[in-house]
N, C-alpha and C. Protein backbone atom coordinates (compact mmCIF):
# COMPACT_ATOMS: atom_id res chain seq x y z
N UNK A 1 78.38 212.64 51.93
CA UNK A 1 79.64 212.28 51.33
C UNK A 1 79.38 211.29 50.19
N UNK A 2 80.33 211.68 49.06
CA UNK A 2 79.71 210.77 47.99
C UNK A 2 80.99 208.92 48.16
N UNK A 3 79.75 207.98 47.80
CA UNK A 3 81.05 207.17 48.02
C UNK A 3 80.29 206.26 46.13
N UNK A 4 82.05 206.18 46.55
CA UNK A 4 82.01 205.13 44.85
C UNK A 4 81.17 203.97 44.88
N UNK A 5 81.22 203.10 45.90
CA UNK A 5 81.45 201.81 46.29
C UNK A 5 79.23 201.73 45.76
N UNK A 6 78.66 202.75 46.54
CA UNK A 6 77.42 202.57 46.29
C UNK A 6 77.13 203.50 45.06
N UNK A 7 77.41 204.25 44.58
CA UNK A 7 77.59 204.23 42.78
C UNK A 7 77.45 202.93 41.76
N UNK A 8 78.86 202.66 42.38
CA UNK A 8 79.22 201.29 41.78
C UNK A 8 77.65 199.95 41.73
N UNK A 9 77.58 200.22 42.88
CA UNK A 9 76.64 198.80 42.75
C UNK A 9 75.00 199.31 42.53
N UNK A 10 74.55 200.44 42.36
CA UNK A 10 73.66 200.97 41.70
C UNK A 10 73.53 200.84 40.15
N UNK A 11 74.71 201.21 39.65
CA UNK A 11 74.92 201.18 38.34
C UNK A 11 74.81 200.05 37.77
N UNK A 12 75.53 199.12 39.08
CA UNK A 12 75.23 197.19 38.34
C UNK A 12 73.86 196.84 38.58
N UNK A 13 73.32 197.07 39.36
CA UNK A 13 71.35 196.83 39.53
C UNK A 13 70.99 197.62 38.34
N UNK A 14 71.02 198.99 38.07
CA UNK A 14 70.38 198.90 36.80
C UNK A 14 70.43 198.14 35.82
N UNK A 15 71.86 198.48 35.48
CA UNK A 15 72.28 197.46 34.34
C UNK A 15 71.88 196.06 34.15
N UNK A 16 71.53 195.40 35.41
CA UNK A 16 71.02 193.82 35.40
C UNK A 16 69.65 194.37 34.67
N UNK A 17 69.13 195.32 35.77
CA UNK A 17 67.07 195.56 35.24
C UNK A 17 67.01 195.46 33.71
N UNK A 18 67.74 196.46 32.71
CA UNK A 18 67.91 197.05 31.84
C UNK A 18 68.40 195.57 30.78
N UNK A 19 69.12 194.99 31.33
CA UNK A 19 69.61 193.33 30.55
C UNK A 19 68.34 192.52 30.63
N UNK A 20 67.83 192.44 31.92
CA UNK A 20 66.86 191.42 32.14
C UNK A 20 65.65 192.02 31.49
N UNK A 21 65.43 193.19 31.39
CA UNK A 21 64.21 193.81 30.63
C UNK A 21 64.26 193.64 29.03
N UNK A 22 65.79 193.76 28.37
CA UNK A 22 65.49 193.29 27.11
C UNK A 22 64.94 192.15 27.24
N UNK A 23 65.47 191.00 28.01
CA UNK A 23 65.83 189.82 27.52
C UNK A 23 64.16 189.08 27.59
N UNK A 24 63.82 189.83 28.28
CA UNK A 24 61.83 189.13 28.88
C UNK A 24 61.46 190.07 27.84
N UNK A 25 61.69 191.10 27.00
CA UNK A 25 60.75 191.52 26.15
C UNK A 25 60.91 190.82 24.58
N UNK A 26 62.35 190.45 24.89
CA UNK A 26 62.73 189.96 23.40
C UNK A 26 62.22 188.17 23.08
N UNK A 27 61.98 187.81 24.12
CA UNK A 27 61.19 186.87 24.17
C UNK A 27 59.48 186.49 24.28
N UNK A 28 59.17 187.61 24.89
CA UNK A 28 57.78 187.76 25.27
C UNK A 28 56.75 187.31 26.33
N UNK A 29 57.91 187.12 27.31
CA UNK A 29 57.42 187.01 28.71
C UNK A 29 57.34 187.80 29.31
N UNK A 30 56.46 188.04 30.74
CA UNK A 30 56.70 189.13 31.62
C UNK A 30 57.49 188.29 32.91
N UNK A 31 58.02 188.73 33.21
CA UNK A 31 58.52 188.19 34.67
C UNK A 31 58.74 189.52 35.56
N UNK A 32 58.21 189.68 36.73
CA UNK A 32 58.30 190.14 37.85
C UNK A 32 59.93 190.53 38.10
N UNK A 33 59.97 191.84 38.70
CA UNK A 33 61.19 192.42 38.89
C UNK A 33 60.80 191.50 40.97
N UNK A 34 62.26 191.30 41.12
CA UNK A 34 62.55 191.23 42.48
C UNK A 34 62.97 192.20 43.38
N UNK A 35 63.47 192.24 44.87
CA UNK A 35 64.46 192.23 45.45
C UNK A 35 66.16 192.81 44.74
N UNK A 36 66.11 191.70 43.99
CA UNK A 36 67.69 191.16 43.97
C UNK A 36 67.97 191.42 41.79
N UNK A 37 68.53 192.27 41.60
CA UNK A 37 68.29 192.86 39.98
C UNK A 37 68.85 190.93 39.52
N UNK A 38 70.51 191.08 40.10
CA UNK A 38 71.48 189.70 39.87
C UNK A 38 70.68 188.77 39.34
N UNK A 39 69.64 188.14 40.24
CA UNK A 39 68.87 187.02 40.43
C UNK A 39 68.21 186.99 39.30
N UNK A 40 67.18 188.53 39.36
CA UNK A 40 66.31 188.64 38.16
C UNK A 40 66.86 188.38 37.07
N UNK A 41 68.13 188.82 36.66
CA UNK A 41 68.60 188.55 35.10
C UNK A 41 69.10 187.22 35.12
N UNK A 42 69.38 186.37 36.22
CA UNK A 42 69.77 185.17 35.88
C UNK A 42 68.36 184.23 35.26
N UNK A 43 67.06 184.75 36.23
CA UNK A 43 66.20 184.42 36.02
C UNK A 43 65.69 183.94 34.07
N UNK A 44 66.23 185.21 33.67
CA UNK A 44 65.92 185.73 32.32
C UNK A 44 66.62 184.87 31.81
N UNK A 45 67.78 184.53 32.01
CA UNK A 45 68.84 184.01 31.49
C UNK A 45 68.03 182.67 30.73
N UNK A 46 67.95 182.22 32.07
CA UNK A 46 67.20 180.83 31.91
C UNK A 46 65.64 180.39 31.15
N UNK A 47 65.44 181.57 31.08
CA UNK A 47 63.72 181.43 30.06
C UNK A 47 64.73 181.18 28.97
N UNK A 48 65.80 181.79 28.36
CA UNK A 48 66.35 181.87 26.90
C UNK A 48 66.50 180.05 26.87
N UNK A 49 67.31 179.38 27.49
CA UNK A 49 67.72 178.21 27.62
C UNK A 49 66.46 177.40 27.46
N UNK A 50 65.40 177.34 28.36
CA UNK A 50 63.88 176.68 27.93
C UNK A 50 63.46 177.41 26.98
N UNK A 51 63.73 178.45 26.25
CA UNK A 51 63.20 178.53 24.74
C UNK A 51 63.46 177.80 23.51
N UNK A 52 65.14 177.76 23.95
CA UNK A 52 65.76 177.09 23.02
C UNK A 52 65.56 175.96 22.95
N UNK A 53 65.36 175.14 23.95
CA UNK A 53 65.19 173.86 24.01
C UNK A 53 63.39 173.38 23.00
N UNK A 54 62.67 174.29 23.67
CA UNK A 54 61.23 174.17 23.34
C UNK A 54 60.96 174.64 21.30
N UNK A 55 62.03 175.10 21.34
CA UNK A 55 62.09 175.49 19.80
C UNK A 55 62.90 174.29 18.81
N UNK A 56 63.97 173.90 19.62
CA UNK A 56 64.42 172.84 19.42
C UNK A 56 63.68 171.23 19.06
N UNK A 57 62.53 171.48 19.91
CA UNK A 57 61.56 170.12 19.94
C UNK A 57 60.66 170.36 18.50
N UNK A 58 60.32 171.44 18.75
CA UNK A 58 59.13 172.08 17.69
C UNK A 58 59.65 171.34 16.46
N UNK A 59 60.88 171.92 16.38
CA UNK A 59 61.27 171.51 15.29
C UNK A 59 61.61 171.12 14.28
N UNK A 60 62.17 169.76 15.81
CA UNK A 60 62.90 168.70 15.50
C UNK A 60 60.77 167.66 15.32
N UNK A 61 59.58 168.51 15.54
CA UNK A 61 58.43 167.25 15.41
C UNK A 61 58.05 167.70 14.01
N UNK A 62 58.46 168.93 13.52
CA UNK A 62 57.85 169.65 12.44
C UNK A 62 58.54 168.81 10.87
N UNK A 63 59.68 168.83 11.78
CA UNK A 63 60.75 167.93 10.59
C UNK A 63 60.24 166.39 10.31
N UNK A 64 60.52 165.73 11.10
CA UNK A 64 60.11 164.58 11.20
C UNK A 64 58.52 164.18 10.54
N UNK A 65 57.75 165.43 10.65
CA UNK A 65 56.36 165.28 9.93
C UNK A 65 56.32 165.33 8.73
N UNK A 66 56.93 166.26 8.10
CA UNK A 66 57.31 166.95 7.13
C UNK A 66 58.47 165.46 6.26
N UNK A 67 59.00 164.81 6.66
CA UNK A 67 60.05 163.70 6.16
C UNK A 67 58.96 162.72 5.94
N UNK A 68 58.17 162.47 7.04
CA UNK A 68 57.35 160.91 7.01
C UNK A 68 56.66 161.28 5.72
N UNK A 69 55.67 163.18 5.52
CA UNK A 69 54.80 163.12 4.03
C UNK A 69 55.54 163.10 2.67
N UNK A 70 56.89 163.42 3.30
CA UNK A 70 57.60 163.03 1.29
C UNK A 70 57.64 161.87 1.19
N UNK A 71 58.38 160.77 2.38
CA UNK A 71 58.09 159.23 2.28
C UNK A 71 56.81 158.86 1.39
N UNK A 72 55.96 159.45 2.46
CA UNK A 72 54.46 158.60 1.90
C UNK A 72 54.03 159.53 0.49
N UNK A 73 54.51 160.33 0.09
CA UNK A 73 54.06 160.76 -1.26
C UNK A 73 54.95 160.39 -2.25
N UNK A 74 56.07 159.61 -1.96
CA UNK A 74 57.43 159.25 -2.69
C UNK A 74 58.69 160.41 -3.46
N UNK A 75 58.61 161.19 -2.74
CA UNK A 75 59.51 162.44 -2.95
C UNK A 75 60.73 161.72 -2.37
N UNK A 76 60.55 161.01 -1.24
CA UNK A 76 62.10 160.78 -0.37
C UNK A 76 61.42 158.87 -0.83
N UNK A 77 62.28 158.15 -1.03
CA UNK A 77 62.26 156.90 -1.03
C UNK A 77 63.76 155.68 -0.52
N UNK A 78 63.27 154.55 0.19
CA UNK A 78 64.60 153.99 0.30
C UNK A 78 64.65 152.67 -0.54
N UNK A 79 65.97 152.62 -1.03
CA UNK A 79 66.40 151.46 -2.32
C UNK A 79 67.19 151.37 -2.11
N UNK A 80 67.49 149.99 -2.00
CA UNK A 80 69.04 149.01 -2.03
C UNK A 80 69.86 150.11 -1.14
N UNK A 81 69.09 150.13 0.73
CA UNK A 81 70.19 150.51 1.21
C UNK A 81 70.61 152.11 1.85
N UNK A 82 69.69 152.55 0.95
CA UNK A 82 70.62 154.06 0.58
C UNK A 82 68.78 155.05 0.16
N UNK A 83 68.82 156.03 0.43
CA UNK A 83 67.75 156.99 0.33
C UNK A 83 67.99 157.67 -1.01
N UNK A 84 66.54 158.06 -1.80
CA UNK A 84 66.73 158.34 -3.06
C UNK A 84 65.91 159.82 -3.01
N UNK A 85 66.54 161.00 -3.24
CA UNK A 85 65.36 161.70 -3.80
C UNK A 85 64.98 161.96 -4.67
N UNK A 86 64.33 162.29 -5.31
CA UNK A 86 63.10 163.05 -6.48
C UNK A 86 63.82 164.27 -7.54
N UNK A 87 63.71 165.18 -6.38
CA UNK A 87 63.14 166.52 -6.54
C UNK A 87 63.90 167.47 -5.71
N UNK A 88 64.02 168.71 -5.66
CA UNK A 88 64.35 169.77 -4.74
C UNK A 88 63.18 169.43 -3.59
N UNK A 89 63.64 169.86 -2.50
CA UNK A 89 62.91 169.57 -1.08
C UNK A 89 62.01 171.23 -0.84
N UNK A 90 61.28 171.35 -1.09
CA UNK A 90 61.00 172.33 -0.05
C UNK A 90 60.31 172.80 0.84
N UNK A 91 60.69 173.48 1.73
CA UNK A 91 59.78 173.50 2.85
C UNK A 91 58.96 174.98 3.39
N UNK A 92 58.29 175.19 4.22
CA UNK A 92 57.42 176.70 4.30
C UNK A 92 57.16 176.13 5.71
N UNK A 93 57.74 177.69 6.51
CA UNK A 93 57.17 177.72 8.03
C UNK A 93 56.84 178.78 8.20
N UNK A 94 55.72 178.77 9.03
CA UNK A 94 54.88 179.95 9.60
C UNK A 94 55.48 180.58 10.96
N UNK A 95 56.20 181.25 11.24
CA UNK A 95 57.11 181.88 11.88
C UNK A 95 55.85 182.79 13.16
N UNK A 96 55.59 182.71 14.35
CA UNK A 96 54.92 183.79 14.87
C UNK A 96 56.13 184.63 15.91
N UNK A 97 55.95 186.06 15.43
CA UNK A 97 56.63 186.60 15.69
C UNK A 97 56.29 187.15 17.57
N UNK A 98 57.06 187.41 18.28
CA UNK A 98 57.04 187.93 19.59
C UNK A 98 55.81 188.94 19.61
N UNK A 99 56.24 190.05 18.63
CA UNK A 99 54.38 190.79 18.60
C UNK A 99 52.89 190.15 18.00
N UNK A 100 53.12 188.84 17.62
CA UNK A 100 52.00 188.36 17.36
C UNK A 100 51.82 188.03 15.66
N UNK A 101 52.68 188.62 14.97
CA UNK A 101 52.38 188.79 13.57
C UNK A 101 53.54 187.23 13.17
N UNK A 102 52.91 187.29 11.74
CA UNK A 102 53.21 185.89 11.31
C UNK A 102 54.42 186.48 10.17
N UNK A 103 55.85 185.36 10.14
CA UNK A 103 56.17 185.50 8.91
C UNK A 103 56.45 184.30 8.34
N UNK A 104 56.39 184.10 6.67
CA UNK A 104 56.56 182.87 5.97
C UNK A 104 57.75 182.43 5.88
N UNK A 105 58.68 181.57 6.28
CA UNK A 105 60.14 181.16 5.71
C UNK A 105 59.86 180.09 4.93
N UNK A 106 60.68 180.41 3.71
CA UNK A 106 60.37 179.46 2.45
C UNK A 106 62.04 178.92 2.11
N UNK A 107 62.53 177.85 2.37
CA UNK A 107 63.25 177.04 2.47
C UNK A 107 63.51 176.06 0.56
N UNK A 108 64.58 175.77 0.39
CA UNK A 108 64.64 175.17 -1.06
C UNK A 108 65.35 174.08 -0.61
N UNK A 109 65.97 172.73 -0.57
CA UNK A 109 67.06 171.96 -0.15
C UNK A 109 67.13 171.26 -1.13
N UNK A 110 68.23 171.00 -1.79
CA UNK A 110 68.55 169.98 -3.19
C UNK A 110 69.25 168.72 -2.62
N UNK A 111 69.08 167.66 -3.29
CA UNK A 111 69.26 166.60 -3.08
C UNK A 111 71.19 166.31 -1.95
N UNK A 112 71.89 167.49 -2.85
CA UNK A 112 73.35 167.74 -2.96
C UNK A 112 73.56 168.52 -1.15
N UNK A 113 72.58 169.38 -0.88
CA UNK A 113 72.43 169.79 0.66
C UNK A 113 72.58 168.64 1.22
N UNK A 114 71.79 167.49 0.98
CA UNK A 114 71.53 166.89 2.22
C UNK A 114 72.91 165.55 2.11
N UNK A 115 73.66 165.74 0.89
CA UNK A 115 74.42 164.77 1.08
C UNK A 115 74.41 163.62 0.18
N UNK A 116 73.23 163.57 -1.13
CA UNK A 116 72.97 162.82 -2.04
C UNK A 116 72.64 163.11 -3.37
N UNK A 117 73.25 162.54 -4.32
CA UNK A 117 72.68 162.86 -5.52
C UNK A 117 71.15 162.62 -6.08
N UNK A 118 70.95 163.44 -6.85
CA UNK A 118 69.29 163.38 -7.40
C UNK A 118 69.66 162.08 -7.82
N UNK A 119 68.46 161.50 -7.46
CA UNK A 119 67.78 160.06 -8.36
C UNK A 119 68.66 159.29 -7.84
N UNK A 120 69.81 159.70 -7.45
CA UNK A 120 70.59 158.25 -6.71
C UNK A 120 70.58 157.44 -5.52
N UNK A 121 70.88 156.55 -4.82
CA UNK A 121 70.50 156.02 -3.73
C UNK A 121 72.38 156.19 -3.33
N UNK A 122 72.30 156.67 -1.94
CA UNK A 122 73.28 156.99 -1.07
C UNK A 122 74.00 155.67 -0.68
């Protein structure tokens, strides 16, 4: 006898596998299928959240490196108060992609992005 009820909840276990399988490939982890599909995709869920965070840090150290060498080369300077820049800002990151391959992002930021006029002190 056919019943809906186990249709029904077949269809939602795939559908978790099938969610949780993008979500570990689109990131580039493997994680182990369980028991329980639910669990597994929550599982997944949560690598996204420690990615973000871990990309977040990267970042936020890449920036901060990247600020201290315009300081010390005098691109970014502080006067009477207020931060002065130079020049257009720009920046280049080496991107590694989930399959392994690299791409360049090449970034421009003008003085006016960040909230200040060229040559002026904020």
């Amino acid at each position: 006898m056919f019943n809906y009820r186990n249709e029904s909840v077949r269809a939602a276990s795939a559908t978790y596998r099938k969610a949780k399988a993008a979500v570990v490939e689109s990131l580039g982890v493997d994680l182990p299928n369980t028991k329980y599909p639910s669990e597994d995709f929550q599982n997944a869920v949560d690598l996204i959240d420690e990615k973000i965070l871990n990309v977040y840090k990267q970042g936020l150290r890449r920036g901060l490196r990247q600020v201290i060498a315009w300081i010390a080369n005098g691109t970014i300077s502080f006067q009477n108060g207020g931060f002065k820049v130079n020049t257009d800002l720009k920046i280049e990151i080496k991107r590694v992609k989930p399959d392994g391959t690299f791409q360049l992002l090449r970034y421009k930021l003008t003085p006016v992005d960040l909230g200040l006029e060229e040559g002026e002190t904020d």
